[in-house]
N, C-alpha and C. Protein backbone atom coordinates (compact mmCIF):
# COMPACT_ATOMS: atom_id res chain seq x y z
N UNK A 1 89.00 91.39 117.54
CA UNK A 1 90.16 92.09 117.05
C UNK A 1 90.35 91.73 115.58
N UNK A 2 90.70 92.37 114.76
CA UNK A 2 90.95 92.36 113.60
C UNK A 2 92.76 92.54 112.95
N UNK A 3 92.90 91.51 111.90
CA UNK A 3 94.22 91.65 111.12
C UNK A 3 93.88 92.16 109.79
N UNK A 4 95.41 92.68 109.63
CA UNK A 4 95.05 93.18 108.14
C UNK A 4 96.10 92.91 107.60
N UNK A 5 96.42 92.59 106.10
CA UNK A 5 97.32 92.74 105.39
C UNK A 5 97.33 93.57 103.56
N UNK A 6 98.24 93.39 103.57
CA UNK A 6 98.21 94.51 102.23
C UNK A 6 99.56 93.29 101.07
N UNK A 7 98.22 93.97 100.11
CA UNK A 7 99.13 93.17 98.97
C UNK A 7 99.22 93.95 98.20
N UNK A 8 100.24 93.39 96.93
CA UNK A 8 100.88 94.46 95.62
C UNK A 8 100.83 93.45 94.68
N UNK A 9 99.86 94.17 93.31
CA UNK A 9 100.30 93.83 92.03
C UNK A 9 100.89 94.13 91.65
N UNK A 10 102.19 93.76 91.23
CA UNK A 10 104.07 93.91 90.33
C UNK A 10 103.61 94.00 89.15
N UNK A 11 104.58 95.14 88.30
CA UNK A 11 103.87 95.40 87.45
C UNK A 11 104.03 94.80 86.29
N UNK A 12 104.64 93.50 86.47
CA UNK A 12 104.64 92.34 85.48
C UNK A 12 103.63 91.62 85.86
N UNK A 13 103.15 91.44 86.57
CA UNK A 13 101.80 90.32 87.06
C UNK A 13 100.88 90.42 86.05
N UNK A 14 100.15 89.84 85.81
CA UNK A 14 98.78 89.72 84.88
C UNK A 14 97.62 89.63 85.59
N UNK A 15 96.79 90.08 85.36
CA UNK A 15 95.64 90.55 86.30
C UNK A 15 95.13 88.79 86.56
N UNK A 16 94.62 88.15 85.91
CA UNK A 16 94.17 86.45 86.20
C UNK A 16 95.16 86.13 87.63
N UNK A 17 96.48 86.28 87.51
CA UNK A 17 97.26 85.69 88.73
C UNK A 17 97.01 86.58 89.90
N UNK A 18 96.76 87.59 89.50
CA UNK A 18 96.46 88.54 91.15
C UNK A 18 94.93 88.38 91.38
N UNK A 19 93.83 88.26 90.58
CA UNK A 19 92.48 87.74 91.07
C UNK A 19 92.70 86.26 91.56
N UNK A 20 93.89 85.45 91.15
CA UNK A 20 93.85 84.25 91.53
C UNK A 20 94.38 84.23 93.27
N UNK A 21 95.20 85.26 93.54
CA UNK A 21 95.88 85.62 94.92
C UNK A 21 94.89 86.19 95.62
N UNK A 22 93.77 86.87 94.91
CA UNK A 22 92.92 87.48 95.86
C UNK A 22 91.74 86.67 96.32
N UNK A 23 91.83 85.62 95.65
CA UNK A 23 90.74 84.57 95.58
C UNK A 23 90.89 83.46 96.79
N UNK A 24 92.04 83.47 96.81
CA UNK A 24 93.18 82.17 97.50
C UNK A 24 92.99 82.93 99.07
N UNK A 25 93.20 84.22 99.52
CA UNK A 25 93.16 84.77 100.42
C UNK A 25 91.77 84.78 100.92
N UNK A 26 90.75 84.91 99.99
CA UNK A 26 89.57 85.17 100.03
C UNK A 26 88.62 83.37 100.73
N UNK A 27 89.15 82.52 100.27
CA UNK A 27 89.11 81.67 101.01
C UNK A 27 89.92 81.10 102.47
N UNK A 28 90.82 82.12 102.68
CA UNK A 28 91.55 82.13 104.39
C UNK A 28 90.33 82.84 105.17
N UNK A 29 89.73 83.56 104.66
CA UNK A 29 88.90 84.37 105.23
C UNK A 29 89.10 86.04 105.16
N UNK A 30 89.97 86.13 104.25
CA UNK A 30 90.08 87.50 104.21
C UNK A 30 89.22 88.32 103.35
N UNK A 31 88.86 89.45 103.40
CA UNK A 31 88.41 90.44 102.71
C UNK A 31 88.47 91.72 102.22
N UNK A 32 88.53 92.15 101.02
CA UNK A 32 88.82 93.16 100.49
C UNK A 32 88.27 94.22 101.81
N UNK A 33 89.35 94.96 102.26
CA UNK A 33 88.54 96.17 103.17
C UNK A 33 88.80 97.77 101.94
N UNK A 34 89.92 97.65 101.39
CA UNK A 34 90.47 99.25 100.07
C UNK A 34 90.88 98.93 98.91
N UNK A 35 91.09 99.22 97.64
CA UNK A 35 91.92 98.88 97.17
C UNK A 35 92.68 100.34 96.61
N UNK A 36 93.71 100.31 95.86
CA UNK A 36 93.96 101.59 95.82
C UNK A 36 94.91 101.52 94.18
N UNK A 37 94.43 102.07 93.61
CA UNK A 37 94.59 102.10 91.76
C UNK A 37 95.85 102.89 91.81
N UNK A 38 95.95 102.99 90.19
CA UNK A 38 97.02 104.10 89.65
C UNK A 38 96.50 105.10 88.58
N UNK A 39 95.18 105.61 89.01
CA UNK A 39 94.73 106.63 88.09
C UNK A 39 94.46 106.12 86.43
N UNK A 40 94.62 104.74 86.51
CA UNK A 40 94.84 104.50 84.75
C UNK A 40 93.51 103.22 85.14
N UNK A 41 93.22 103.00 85.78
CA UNK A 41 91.97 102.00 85.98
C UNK A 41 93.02 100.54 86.43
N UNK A 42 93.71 100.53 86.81
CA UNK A 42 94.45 98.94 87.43
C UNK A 42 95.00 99.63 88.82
N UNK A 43 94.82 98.36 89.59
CA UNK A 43 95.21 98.07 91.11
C UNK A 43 96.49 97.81 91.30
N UNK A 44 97.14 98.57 92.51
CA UNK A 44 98.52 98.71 92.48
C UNK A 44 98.27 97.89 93.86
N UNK A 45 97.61 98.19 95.02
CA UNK A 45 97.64 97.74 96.33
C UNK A 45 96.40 97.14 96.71
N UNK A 46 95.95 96.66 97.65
CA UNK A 46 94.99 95.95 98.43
C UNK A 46 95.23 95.70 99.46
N UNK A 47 94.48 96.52 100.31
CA UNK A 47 93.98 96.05 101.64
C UNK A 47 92.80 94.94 102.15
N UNK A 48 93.69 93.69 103.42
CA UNK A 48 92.42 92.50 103.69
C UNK A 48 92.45 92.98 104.47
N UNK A 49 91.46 92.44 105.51
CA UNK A 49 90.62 92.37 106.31
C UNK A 49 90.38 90.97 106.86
N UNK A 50 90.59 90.86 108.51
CA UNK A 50 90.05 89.61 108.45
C UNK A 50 89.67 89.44 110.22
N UNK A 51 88.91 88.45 110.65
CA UNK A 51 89.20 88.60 112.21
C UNK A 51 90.09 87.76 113.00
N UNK A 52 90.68 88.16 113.61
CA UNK A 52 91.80 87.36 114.21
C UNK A 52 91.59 86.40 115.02
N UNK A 53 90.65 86.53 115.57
CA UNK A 53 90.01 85.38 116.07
C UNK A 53 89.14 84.11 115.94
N UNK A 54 89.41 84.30 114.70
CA UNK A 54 88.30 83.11 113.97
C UNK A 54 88.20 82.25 114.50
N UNK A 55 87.33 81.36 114.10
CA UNK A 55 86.99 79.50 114.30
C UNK A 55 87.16 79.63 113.29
């Protein structure tokens, strides 16, 4: 079975602190499954991915 969660870059954030959030997650075990822009080349949302059942 699989979890998912979704995150948001605010549009005060600076891109370093949200690769740093995606990084941080990325070591829980999660993984980018979408991400989803704003037509201007920057990431508004992100979808993880992860299995719920881990070891």
């Amino acid at each position: 079975m699989k979890e998912y969660k979704i995150i948001k870059k605010s549009f005060w954030k600076k891109d370093d602190v949200f690769e740093d959030a995606l990084n941080q997650f990325s070591r829980e075990g999660w993984e980018v499954k979408s991400a989803i822009g704003d037509n201007h080349g920057n990431f508004s949302k992100v979808i993880l991915e992860r299995d719920k059942n881990r070891m």
